[in-house]
PDB file of N, CA and C in Angstrom:
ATOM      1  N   UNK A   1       1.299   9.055   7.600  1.00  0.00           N
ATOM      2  CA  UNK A   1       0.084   9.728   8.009  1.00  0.00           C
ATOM      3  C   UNK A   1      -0.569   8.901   9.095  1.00  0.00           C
ATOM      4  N   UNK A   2      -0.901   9.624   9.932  1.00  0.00           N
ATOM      5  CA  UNK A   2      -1.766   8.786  10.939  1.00  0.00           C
ATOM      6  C   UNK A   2      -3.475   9.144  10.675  1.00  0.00           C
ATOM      7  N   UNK A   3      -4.022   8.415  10.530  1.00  0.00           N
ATOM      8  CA  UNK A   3      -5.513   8.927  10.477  1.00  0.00           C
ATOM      9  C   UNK A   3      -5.797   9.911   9.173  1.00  0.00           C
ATOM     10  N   UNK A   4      -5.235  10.322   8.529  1.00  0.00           N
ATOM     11  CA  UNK A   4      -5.193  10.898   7.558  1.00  0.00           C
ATOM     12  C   UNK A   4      -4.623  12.271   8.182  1.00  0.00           C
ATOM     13  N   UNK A   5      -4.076  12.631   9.215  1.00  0.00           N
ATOM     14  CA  UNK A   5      -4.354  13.768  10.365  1.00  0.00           C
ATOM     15  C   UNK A   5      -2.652  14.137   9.927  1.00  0.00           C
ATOM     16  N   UNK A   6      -1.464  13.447   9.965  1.00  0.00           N
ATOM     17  CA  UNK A   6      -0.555  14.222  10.229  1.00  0.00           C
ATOM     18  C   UNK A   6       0.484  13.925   9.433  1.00  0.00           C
ATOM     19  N   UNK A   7       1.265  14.166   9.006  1.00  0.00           N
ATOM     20  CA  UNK A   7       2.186  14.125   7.906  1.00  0.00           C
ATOM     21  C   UNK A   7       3.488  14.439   7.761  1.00  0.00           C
ATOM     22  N   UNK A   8       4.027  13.650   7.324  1.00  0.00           N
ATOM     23  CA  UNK A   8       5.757  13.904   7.469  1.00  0.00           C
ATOM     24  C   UNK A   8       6.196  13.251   6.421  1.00  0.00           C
ATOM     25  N   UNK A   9       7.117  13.900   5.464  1.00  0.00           N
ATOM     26  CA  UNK A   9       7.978  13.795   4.317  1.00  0.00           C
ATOM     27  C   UNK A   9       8.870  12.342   4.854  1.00  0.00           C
ATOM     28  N   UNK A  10       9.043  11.683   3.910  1.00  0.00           N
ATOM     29  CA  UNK A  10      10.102  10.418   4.168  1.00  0.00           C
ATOM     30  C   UNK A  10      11.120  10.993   3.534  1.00  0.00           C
ATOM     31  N   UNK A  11      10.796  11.319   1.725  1.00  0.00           N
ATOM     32  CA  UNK A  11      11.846  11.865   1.275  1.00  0.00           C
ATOM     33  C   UNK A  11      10.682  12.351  -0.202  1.00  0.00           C
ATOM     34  N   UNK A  12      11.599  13.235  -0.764  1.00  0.00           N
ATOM     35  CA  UNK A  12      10.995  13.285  -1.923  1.00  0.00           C
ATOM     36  C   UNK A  12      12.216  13.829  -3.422  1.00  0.00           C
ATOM     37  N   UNK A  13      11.958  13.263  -4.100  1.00  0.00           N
ATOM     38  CA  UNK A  13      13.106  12.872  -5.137  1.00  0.00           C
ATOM     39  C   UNK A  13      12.576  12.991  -6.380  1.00  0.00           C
ATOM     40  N   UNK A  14      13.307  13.443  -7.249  1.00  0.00           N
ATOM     41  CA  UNK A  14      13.469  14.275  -8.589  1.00  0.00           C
ATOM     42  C   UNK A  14      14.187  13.028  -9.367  1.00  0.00           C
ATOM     43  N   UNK A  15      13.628  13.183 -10.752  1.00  0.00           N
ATOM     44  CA  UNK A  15      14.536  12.581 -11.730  1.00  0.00           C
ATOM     45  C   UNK A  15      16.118  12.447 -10.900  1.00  0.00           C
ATOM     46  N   UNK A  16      16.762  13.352 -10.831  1.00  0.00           N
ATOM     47  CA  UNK A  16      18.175  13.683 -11.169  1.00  0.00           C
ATOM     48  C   UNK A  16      19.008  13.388 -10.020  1.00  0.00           C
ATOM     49  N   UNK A  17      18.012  12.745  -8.604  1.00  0.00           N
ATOM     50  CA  UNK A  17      18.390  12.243  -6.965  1.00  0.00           C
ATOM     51  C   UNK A  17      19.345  11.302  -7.273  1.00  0.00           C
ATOM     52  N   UNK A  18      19.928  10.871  -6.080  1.00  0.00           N
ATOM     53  CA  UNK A  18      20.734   9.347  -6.169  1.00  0.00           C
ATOM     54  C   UNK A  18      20.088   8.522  -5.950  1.00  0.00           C
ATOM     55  N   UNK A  19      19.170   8.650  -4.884  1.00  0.00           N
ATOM     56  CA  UNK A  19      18.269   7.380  -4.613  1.00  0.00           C
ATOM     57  C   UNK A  19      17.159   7.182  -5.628  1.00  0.00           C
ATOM     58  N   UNK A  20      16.849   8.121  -6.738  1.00  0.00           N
ATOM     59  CA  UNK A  20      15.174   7.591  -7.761  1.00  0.00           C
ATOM     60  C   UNK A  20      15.680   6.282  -8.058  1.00  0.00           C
ATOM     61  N   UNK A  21      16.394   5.788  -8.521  1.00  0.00           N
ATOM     62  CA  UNK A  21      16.926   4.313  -9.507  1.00  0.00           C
ATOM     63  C   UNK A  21      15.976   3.432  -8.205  1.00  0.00           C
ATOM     64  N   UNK A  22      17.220   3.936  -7.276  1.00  0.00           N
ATOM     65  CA  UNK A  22      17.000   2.471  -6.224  1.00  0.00           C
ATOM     66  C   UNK A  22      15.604   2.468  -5.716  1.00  0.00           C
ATOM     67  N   UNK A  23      14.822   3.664  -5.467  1.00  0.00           N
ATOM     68  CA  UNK A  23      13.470   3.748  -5.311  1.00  0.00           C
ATOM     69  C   UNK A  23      12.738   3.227  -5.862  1.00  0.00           C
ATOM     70  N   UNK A  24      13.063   3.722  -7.403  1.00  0.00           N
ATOM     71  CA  UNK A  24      12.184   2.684  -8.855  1.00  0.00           C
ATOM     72  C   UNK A  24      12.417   1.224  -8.505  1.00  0.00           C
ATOM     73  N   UNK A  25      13.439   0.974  -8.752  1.00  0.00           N
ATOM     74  CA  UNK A  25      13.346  -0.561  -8.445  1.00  0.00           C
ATOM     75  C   UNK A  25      13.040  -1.308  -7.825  1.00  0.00           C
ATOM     76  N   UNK A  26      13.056  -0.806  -6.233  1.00  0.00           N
ATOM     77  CA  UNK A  26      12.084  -1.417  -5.236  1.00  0.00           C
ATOM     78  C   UNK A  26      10.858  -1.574  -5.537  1.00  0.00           C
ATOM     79  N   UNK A  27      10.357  -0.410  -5.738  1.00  0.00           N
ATOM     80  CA  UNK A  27       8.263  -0.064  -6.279  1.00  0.00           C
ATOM     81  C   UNK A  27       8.299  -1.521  -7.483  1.00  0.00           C
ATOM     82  N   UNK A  28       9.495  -1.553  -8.374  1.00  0.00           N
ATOM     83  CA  UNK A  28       9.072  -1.893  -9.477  1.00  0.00           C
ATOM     84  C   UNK A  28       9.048  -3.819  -9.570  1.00  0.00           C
ATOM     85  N   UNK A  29       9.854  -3.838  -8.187  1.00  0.00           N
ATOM     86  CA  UNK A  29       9.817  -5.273  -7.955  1.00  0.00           C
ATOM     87  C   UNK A  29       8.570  -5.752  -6.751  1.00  0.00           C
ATOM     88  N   UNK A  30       8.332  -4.869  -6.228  1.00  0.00           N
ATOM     89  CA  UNK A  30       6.989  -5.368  -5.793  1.00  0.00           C
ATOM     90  C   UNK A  30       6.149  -5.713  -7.026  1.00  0.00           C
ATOM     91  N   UNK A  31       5.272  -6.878  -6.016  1.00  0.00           N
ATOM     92  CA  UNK A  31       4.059  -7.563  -6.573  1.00  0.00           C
ATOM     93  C   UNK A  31       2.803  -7.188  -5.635  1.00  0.00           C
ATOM     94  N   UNK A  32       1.510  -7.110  -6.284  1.00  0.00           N
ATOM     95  CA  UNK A  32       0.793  -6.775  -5.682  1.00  0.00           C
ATOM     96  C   UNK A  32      -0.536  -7.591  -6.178  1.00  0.00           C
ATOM     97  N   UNK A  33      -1.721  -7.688  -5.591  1.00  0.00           N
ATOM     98  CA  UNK A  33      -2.709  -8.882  -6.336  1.00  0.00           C
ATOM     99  C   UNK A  33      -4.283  -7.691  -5.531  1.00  0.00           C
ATOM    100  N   UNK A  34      -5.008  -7.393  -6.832  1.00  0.00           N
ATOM    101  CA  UNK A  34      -6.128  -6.824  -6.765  1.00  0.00           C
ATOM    102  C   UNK A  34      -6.936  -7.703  -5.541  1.00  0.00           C
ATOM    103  N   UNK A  35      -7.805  -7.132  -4.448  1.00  0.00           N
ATOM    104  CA  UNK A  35      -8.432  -7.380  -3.539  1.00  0.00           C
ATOM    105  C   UNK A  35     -10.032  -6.685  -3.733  1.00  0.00           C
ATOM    106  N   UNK A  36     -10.955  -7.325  -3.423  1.00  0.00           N
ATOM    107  CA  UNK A  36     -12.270  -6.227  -3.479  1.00  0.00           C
ATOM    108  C   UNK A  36     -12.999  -6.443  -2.342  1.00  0.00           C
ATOM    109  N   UNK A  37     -12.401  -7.537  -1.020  1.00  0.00           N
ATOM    110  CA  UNK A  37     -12.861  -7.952  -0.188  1.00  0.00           C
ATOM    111  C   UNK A  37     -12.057  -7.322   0.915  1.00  0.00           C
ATOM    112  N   UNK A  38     -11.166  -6.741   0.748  1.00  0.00           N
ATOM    113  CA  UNK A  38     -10.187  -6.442   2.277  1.00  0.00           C
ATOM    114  C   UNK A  38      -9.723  -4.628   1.677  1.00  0.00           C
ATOM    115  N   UNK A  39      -9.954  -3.792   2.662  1.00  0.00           N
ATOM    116  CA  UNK A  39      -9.500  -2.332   1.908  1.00  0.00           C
ATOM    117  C   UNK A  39      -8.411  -1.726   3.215  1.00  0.00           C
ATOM    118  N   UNK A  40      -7.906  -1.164   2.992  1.00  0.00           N
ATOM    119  CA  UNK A  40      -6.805  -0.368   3.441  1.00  0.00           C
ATOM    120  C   UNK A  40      -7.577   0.374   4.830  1.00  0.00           C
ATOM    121  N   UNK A  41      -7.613   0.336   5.949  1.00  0.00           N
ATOM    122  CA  UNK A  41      -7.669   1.257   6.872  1.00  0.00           C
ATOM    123  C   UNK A  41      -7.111   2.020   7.525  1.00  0.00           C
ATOM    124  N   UNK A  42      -7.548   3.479   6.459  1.00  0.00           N
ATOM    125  CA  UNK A  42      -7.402   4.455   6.854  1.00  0.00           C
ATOM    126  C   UNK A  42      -7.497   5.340   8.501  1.00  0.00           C
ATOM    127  N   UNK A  43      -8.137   5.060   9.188  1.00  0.00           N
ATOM    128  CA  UNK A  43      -8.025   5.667  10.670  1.00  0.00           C
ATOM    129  C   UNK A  43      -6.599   5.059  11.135  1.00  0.00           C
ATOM    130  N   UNK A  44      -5.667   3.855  10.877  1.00  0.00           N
ATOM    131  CA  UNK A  44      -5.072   3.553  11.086  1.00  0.00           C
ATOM    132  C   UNK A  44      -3.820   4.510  10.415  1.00  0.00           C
ATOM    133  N   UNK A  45      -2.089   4.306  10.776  1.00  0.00           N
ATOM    134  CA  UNK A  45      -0.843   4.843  10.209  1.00  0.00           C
ATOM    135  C   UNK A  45      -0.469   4.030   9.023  1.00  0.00           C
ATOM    136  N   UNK A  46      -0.575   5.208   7.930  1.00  0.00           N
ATOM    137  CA  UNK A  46      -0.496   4.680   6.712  1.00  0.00           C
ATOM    138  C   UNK A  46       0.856   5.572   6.439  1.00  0.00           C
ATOM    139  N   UNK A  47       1.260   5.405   4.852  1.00  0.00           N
ATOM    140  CA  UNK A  47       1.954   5.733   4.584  1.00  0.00           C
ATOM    141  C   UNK A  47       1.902   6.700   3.010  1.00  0.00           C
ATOM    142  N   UNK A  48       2.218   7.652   2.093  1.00  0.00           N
ATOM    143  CA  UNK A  48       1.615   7.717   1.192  1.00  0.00           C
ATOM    144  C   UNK A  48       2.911   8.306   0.190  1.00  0.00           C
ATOM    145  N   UNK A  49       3.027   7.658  -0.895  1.00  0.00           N
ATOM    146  CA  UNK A  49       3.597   8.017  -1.955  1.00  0.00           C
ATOM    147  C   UNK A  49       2.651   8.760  -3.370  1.00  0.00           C
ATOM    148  N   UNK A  50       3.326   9.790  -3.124  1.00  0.00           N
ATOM    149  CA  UNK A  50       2.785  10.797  -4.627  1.00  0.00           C
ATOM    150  C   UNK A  50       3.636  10.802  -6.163  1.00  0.00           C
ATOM    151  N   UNK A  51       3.056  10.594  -6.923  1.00  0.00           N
ATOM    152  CA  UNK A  51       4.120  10.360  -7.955  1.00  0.00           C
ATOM    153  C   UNK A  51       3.328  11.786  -9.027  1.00  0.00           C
ATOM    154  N   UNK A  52       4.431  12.391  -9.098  1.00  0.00           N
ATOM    155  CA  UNK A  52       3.262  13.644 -10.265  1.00  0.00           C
ATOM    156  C   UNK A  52       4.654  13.791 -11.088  1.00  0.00           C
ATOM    157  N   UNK A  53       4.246  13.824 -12.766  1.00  0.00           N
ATOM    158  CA  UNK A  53       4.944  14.491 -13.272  1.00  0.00           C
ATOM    159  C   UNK A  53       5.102  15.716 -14.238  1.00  0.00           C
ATOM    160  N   UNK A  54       6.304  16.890 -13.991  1.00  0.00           N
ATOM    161  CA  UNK A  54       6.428  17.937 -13.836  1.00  0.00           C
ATOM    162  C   UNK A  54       5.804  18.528 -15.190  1.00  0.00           C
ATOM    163  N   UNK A  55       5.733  18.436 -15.649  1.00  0.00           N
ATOM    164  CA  UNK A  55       5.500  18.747 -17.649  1.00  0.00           C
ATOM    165  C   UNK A  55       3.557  19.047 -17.581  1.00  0.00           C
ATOM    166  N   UNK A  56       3.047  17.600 -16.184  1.00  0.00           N
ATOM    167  CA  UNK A  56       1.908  17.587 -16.202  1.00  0.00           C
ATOM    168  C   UNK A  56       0.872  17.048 -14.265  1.00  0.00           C
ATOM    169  N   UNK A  57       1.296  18.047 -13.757  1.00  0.00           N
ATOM    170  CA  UNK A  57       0.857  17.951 -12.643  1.00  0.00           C
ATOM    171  C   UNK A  57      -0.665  17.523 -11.869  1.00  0.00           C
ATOM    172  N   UNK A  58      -1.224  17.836 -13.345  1.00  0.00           N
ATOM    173  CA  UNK A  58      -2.939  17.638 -12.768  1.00  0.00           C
ATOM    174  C   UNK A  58      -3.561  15.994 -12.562  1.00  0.00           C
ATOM    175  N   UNK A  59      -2.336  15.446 -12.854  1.00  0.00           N
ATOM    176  CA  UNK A  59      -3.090  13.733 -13.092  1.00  0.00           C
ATOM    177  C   UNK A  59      -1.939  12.865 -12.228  1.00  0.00           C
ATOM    178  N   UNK A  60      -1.733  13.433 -10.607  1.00  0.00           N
ATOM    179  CA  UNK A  60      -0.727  12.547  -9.758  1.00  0.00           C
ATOM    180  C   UNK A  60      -1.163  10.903  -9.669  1.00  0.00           C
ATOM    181  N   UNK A  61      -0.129  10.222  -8.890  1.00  0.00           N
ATOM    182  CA  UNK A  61      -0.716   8.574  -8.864  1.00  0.00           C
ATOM    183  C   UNK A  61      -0.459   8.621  -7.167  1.00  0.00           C
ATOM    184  N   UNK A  62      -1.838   8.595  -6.969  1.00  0.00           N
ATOM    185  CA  UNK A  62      -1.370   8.465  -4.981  1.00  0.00           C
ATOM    186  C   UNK A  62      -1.610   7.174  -4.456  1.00  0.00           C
ATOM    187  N   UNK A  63      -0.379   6.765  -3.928  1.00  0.00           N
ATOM    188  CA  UNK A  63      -0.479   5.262  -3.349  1.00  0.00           C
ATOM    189  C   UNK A  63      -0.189   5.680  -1.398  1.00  0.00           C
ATOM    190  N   UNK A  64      -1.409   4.522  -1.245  1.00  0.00           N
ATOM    191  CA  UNK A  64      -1.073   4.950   0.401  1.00  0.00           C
ATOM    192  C   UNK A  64      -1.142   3.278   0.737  1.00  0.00           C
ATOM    193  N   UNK A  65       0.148   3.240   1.377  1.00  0.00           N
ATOM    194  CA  UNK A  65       0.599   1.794   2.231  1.00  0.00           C
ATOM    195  C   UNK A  65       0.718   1.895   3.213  1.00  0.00           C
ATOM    196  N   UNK A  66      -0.501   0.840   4.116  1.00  0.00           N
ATOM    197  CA  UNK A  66      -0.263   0.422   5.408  1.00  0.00           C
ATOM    198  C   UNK A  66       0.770  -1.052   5.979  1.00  0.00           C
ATOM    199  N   UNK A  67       0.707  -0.633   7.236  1.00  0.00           N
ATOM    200  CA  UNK A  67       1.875  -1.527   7.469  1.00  0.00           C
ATOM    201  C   UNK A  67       1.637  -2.996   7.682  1.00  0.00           C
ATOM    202  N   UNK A  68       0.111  -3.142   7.432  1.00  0.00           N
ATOM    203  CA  UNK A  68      -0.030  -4.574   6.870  1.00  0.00           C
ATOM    204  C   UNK A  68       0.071  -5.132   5.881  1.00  0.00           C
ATOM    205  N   UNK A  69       0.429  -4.175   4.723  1.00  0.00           N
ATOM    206  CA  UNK A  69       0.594  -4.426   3.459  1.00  0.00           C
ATOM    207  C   UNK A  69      -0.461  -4.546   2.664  1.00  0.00           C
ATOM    208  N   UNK A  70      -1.406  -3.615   3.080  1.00  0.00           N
ATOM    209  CA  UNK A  70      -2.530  -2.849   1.984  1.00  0.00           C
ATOM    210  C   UNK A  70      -1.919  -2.003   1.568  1.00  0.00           C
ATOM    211  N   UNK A  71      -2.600  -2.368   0.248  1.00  0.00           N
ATOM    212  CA  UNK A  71      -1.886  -0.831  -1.004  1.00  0.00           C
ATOM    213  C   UNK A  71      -2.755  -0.799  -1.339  1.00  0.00           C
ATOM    214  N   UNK A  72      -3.424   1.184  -1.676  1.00  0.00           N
ATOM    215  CA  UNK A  72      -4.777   1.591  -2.457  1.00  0.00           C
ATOM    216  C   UNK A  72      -3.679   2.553  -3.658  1.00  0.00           C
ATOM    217  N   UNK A  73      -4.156   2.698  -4.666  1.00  0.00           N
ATOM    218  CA  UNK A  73      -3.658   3.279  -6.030  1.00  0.00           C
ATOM    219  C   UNK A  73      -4.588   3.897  -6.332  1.00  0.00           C
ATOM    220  N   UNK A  74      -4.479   5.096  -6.199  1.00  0.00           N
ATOM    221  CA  UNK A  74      -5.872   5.850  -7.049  1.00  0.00           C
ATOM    222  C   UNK A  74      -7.186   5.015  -6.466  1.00  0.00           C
ATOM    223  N   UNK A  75      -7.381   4.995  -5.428  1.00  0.00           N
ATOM    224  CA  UNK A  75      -8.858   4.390  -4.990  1.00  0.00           C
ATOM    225  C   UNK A  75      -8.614   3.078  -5.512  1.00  0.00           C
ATOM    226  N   UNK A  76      -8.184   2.354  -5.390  1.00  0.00           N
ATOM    227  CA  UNK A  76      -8.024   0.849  -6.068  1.00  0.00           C
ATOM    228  C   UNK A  76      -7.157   0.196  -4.541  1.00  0.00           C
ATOM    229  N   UNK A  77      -7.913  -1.136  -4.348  1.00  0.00           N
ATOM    230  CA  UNK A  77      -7.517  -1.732  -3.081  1.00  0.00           C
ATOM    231  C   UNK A  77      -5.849  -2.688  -3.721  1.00  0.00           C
ATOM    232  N   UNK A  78      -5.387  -2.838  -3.240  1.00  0.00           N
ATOM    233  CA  UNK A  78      -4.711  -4.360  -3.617  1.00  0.00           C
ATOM    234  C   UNK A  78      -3.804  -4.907  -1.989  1.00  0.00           C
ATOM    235  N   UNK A  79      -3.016  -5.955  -2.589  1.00  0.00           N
ATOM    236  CA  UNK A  79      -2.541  -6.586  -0.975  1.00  0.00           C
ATOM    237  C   UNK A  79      -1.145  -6.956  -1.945  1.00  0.00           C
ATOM    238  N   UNK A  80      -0.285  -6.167  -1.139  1.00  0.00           N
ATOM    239  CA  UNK A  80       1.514  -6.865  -1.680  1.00  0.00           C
ATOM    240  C   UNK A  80       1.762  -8.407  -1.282  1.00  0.00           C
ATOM    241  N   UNK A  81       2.037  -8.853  -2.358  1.00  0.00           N
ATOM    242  CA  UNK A  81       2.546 -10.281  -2.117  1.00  0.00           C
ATOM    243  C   UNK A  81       3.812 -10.432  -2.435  1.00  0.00           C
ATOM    244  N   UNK A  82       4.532  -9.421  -2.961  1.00  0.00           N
ATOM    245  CA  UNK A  82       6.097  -9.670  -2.721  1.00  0.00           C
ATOM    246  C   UNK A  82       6.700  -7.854  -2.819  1.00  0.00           C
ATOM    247  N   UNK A  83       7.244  -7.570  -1.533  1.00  0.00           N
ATOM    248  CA  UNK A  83       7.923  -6.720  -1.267  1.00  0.00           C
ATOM    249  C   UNK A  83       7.614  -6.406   0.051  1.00  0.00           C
ATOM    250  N   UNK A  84       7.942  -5.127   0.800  1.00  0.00           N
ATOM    251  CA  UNK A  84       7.829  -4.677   1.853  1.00  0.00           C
ATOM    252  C   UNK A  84       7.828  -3.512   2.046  1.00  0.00           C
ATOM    253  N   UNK A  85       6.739  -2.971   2.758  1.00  0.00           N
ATOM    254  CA  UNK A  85       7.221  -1.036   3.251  1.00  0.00           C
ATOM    255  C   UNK A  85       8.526  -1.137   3.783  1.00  0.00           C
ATOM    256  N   UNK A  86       9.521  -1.773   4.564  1.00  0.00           N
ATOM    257  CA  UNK A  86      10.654  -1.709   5.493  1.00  0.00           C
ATOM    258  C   UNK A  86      12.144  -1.538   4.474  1.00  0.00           C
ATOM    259  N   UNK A  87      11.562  -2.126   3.273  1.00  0.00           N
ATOM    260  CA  UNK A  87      12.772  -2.017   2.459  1.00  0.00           C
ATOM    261  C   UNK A  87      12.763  -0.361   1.938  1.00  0.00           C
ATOM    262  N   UNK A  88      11.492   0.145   1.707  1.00  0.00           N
ATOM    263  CA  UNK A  88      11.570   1.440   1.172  1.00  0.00           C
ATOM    264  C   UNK A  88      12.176   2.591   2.359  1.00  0.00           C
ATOM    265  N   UNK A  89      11.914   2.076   3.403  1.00  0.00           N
ATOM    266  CA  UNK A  89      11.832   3.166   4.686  1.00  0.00           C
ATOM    267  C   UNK A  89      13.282   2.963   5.083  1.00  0.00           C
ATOM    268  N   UNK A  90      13.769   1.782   4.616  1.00  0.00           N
ATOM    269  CA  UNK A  90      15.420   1.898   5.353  1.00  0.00           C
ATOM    270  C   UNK A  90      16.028   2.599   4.004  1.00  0.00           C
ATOM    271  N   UNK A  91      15.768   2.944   3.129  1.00  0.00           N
ATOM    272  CA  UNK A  91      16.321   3.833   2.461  1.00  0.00           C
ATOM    273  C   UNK A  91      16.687   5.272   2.773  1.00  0.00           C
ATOM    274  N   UNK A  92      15.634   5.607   2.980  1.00  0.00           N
ATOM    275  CA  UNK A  92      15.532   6.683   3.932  1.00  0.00           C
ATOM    276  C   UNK A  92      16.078   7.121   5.150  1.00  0.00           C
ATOM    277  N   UNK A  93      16.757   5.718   5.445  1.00  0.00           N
ATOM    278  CA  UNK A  93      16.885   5.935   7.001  1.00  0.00           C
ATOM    279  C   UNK A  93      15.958   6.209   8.090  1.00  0.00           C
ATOM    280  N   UNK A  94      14.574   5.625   7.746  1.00  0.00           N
ATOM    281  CA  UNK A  94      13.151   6.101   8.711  1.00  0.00           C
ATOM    282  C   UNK A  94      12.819   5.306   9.166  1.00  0.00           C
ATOM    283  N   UNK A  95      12.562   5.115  10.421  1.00  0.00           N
ATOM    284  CA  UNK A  95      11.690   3.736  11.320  1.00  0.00           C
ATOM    285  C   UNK A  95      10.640   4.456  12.101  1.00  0.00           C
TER     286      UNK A  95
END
């Protein structure tokens, strides 16, 4: 997303994909450390992962990562201290 303005699918994946495992595991090996002093700017190109599941759609988890490595979670600031947007995006094949 740029500015919150424009939007383009990276990928989006179902239980039953080839890539969910390797997806999970990336997300799941990042580290991240709560911030209340530094927040994510938005006018800037962010990035945004939706996680909803199907049984129960009304309660998604929206994470939007910039490429400085702000992460907001549900309105919650934090700053990655171990991982990278570049590892998720070469999955994809997206630069």
């Amino acid at each position: 997303m740029n500015g919150g303005v424009d939007n383009k699918n990276i990928f989006i994946l179902n239980k039953d994909d080839e890539l969910y495992n390797e997806v999970r595991s990336i997300l799941n090996n990042w580290e991240a450390k709560r911030t209340l002093f530094k927040s994510i700017d938005v006018s800037n190109s962010y990035y945004k992962i939706v996680f909803t599941n199907n049984d129960d759609t009304t309660n998604p988890i929206n994470i939007l990562i910039s490429k400085d490595g702000m992460v907001n979670i549900n309105s919650r600031e934090y700053e990655l201290v171990k991982g990278d947007l570049v590892e998720l995006l070469n999955i994809a094949n997206y630069e």
